[in-house]
C-alpha atoms as a PDB file:
ATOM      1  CA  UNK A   1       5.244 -12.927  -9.434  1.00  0.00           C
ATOM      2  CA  UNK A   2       8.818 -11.282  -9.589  1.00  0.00           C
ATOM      3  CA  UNK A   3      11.505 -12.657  -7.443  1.00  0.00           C
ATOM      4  CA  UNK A   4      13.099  -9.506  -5.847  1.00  0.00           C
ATOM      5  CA  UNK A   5      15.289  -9.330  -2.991  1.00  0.00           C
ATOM      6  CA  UNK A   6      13.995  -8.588   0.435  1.00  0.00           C
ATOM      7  CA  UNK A   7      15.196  -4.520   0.445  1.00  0.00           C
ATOM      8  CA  UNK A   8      13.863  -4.060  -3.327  1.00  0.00           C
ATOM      9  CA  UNK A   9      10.354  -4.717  -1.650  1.00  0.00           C
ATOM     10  CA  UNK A  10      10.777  -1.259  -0.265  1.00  0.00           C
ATOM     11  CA  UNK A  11      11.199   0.535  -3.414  1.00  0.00           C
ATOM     12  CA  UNK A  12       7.857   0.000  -4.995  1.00  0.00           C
ATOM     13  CA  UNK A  13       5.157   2.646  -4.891  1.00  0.00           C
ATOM     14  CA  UNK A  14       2.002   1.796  -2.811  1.00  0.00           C
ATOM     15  CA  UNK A  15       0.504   0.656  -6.187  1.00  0.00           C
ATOM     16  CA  UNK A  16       2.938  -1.239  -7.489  1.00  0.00           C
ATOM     17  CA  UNK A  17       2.209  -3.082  -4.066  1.00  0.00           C
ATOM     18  CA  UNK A  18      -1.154  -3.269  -4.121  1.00  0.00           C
ATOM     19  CA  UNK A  19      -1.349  -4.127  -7.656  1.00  0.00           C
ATOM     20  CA  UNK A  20       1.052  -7.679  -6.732  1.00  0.00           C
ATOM     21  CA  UNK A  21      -0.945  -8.346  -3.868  1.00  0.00           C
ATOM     22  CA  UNK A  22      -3.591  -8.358  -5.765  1.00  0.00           C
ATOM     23  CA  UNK A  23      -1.725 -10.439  -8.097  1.00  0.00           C
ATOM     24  CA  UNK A  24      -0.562 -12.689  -4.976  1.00  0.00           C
ATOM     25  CA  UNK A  25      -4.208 -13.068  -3.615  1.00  0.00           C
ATOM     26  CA  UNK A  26      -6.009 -13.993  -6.912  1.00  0.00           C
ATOM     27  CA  UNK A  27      -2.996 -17.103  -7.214  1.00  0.00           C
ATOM     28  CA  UNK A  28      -3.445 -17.939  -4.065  1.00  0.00           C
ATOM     29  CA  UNK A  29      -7.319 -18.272  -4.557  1.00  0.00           C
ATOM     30  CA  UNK A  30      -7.493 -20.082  -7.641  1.00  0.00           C
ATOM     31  CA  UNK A  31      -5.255 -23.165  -6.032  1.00  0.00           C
ATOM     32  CA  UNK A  32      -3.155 -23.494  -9.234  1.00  0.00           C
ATOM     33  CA  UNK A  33       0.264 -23.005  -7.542  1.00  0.00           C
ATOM     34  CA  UNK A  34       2.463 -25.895  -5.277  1.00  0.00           C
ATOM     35  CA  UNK A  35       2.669 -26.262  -1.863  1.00  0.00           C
ATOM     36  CA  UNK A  36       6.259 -24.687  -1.629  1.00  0.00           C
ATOM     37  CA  UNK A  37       4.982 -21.970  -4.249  1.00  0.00           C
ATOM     38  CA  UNK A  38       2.127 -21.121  -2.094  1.00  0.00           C
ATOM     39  CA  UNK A  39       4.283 -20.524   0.978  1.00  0.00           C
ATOM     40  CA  UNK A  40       6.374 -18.195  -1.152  1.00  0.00           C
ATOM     41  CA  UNK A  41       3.570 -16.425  -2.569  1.00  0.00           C
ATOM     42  CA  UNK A  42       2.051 -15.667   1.314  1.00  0.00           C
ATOM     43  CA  UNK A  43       4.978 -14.569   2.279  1.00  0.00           C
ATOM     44  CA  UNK A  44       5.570 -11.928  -0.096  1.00  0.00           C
ATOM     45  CA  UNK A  45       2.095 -10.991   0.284  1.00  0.00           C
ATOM     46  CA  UNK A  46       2.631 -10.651   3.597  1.00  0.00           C
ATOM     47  CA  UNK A  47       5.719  -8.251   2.930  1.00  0.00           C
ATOM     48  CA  UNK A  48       3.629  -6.425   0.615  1.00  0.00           C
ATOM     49  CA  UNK A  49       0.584  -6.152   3.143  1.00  0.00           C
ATOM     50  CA  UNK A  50       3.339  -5.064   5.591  1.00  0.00           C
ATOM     51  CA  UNK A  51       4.674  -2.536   2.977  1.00  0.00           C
ATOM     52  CA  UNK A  52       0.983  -0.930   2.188  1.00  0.00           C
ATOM     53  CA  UNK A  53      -0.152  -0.747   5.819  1.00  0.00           C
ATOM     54  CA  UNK A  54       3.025   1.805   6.440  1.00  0.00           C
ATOM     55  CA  UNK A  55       2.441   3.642   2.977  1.00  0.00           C
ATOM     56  CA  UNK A  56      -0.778   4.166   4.028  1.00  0.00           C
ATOM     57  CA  UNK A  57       0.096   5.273   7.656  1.00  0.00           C
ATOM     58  CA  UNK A  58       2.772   7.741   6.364  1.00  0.00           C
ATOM     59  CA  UNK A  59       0.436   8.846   4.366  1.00  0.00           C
ATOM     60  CA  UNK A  60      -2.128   9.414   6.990  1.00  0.00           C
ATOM     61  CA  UNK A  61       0.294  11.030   9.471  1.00  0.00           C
ATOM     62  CA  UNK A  62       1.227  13.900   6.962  1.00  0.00           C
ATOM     63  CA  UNK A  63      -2.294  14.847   5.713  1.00  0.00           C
ATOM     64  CA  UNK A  64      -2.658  14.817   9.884  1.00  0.00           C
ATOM     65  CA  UNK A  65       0.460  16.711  10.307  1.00  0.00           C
ATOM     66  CA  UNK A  66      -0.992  19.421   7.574  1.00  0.00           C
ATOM     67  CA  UNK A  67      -4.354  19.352   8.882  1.00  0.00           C
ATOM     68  CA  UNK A  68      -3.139  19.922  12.725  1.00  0.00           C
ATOM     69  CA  UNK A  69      -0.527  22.432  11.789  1.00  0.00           C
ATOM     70  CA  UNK A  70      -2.708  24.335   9.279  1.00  0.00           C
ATOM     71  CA  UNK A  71      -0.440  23.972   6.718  1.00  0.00           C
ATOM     72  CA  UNK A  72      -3.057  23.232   4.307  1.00  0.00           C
ATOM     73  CA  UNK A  73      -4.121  25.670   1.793  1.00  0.00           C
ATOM     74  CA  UNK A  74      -7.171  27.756   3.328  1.00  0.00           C
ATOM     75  CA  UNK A  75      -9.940  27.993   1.537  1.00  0.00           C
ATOM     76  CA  UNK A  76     -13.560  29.884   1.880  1.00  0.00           C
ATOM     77  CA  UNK A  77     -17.085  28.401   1.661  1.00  0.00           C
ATOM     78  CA  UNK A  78     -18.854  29.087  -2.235  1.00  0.00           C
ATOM     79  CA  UNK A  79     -21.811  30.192  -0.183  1.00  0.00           C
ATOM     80  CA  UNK A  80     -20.594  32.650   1.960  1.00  0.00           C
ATOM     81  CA  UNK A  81     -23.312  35.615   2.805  1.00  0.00           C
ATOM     82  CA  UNK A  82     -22.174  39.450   3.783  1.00  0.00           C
END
């Protein structure tokens, strides 16, 4: 786990997230880490958890914004009969 500061959290990609979470959540299971290390690991997994859930809703409000506005590119069925 990397010790980053609490506004550096912000900067990683949804992956980079996911991928420590991950990371977080398999230390977390296997029961290897301390007491105090434990608390620190949930709580950066909860910071990442925090961080995907509003990736993921960003994400979700533009592909609704594009869909909604018909920004998206239009395309025509393969199987179109004339």
């Amino acid at each position: 786990m990397t010790k980053e500061r609490p506004g550096e959290i912000t900067a990683l990609s949804f992956e980079e997230a996911l991928k420590e979470l991950e990371s977080i959540v398999h230390q977390l299971e296997s029961g290897s880490a301390s007491l105090e290390s434990s608390i620190d690991l949930y709580t950066r997994g909860t910071e990442l958890r925090q961080l995907c859930e509003a990736k993921l809703k960003d994400a979700e409000m533009r592909i609704r914004k594009i869909t909604e506005t018909g920004a998206g590119v239009k395309t025509t069925p393969l199987d179109v009969e004339e």
